[in-house]
Protein backbone atom coordinates (compact mmCIF):
# COMPACT_ATOMS: atom_id res chain seq x y z
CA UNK A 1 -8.55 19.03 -35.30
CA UNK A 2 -5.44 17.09 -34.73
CA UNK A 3 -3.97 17.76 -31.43
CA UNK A 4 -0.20 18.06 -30.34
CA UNK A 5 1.15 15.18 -28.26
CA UNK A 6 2.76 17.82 -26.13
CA UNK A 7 -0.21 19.24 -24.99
CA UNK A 8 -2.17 15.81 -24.71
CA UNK A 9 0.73 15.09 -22.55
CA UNK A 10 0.29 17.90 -20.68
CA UNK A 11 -3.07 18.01 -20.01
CA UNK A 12 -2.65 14.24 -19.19
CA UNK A 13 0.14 15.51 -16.17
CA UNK A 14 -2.17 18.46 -14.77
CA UNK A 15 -5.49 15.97 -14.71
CA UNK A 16 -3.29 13.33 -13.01
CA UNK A 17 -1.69 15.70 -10.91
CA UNK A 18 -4.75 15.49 -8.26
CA UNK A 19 -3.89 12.20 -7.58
CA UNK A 20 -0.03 12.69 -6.85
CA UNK A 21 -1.59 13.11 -3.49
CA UNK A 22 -2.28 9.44 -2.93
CA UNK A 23 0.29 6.39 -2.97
CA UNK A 24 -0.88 3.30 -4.23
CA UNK A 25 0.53 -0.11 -5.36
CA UNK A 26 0.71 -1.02 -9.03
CA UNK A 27 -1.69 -3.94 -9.21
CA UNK A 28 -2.68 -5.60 -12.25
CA UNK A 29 -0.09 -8.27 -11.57
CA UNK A 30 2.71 -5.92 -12.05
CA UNK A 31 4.96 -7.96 -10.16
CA UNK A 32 5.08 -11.63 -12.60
CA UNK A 33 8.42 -12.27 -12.39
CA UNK A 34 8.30 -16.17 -11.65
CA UNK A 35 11.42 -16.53 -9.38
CA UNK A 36 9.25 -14.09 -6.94
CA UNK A 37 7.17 -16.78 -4.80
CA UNK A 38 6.88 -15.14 -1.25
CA UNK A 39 5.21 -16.95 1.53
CA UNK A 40 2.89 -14.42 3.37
CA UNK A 41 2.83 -15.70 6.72
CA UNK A 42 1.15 -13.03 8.97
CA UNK A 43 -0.69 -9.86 9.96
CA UNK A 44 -1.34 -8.93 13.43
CA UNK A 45 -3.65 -5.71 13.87
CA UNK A 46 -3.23 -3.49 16.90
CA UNK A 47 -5.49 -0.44 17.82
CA UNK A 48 -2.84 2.05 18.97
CA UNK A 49 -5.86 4.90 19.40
CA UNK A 50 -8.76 5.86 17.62
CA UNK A 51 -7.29 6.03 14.41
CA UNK A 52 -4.00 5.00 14.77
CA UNK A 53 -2.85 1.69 14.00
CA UNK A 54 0.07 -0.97 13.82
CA UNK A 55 0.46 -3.92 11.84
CA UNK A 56 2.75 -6.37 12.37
CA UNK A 57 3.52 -8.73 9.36
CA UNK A 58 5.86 -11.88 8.72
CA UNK A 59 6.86 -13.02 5.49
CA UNK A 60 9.48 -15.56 3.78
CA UNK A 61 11.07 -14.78 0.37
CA UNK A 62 10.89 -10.82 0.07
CA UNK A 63 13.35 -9.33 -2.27
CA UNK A 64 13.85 -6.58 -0.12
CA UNK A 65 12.26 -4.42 2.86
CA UNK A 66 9.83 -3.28 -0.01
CA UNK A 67 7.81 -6.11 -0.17
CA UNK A 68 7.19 -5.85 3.75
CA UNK A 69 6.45 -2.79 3.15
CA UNK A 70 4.22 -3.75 0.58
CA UNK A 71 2.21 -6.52 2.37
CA UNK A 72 2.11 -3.98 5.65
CA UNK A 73 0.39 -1.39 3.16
CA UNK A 74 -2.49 -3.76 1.85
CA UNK A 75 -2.91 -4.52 5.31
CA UNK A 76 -3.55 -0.95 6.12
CA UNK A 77 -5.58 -0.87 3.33
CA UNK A 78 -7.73 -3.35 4.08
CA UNK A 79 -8.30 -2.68 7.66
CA UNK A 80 -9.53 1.11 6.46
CA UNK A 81 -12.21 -0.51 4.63
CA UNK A 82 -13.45 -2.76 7.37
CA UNK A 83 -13.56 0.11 9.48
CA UNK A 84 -15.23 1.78 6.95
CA UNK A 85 -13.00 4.27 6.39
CA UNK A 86 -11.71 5.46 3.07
CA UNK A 87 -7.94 5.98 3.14
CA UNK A 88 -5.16 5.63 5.52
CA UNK A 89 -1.65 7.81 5.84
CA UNK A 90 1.80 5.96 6.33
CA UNK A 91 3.08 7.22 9.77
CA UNK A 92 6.38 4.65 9.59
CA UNK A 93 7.60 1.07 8.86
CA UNK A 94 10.57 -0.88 10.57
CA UNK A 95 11.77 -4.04 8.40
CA UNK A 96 14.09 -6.43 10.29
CA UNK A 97 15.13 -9.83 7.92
CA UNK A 98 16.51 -12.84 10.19
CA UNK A 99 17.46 -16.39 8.84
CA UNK A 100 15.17 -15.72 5.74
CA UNK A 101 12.28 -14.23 7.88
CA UNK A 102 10.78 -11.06 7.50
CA UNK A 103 9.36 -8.92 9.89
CA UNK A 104 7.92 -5.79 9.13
CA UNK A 105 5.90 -2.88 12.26
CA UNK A 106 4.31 -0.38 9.71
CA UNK A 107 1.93 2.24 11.48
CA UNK A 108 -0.78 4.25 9.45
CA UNK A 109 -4.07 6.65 10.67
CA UNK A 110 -6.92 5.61 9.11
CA UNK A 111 -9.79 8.07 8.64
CA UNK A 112 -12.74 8.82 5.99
CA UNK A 113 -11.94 12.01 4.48
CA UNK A 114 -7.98 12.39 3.04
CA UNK A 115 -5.73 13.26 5.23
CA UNK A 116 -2.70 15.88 4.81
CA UNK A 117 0.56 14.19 3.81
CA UNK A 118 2.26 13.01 1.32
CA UNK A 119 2.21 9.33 2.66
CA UNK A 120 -1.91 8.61 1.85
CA UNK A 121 -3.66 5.38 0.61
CA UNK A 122 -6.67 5.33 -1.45
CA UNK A 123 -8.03 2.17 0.18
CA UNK A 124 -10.56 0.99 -2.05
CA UNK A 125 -7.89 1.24 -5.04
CA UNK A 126 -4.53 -0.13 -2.57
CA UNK A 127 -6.60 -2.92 -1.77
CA UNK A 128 -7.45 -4.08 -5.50
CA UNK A 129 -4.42 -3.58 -6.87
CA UNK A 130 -2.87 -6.01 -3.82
CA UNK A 131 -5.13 -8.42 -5.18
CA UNK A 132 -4.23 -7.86 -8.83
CA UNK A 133 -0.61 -8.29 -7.39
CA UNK A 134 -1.57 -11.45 -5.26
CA UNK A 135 -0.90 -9.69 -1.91
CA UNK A 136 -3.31 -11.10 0.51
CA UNK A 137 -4.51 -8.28 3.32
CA UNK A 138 -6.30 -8.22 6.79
């Protein structure tokens, strides 16, 4: 039986449509453009409450507040999975750039079970597709 390519499209969308749900990185070295050489310079961790936490990183060479963002999500990431939690939800980032240095305060929850949002890491699959992209983490 030969099948349409519309509806193996299709079906491809609705199956994949579960996982809209979660944000992730792109990983598998998606980023290889050899002019991008950032120097990842820092991640402090700060227990806000329970589950709520702020990370504060410092990097040189981003292209844009996206890559703060970026290295401020693996840290999330990360940090779930040492707590031994399973995902984490973006609450907010701030991205300043001074002289060449980057400063991003990102704040996520962290918690075991998905949480409601649009904003929501998968932190087992975040965190290896950071490595895949060379992003270091907590």
């Amino acid at each position: 039986m030969i099948q349409s390519p519309v509806l193996s499209t299709g079906l491809s969308l609705a199956l994949l449509g579960g996982l809209s749900a979660c944000e992730m990185t792109t990983g598998v070295g998606a980023d290889r453009d050899p002019s991008f050489a950032p120097d990842y310079i820092s991640i402090d961790t700060r227990l806000l409450d329970d589950d709520l936490v702020s990370f504060l990183v410092v990097m040189k060479g981003a292209r844009s507040k996206a890559d703060v963002a970026d290295y401020a999500k693996c840290a999330a990431a990360q940090y779930a999975l040492i707590r031994g939690y399973g995902f984490a939800r973006h609450v907010r980032t701030n991205v300043e750039e001074s002289d060449g240095l980057w400063r991003g305060d990102a704040v996520y929850t962290v918690s075991a079970a998905l949480p409601q949002g649009v904003l929501t890491l998968d932190a087992e699959v975040v965190v290896e597709n950071c490595k895949d992209d060379g992003i270091p983490t907590v």
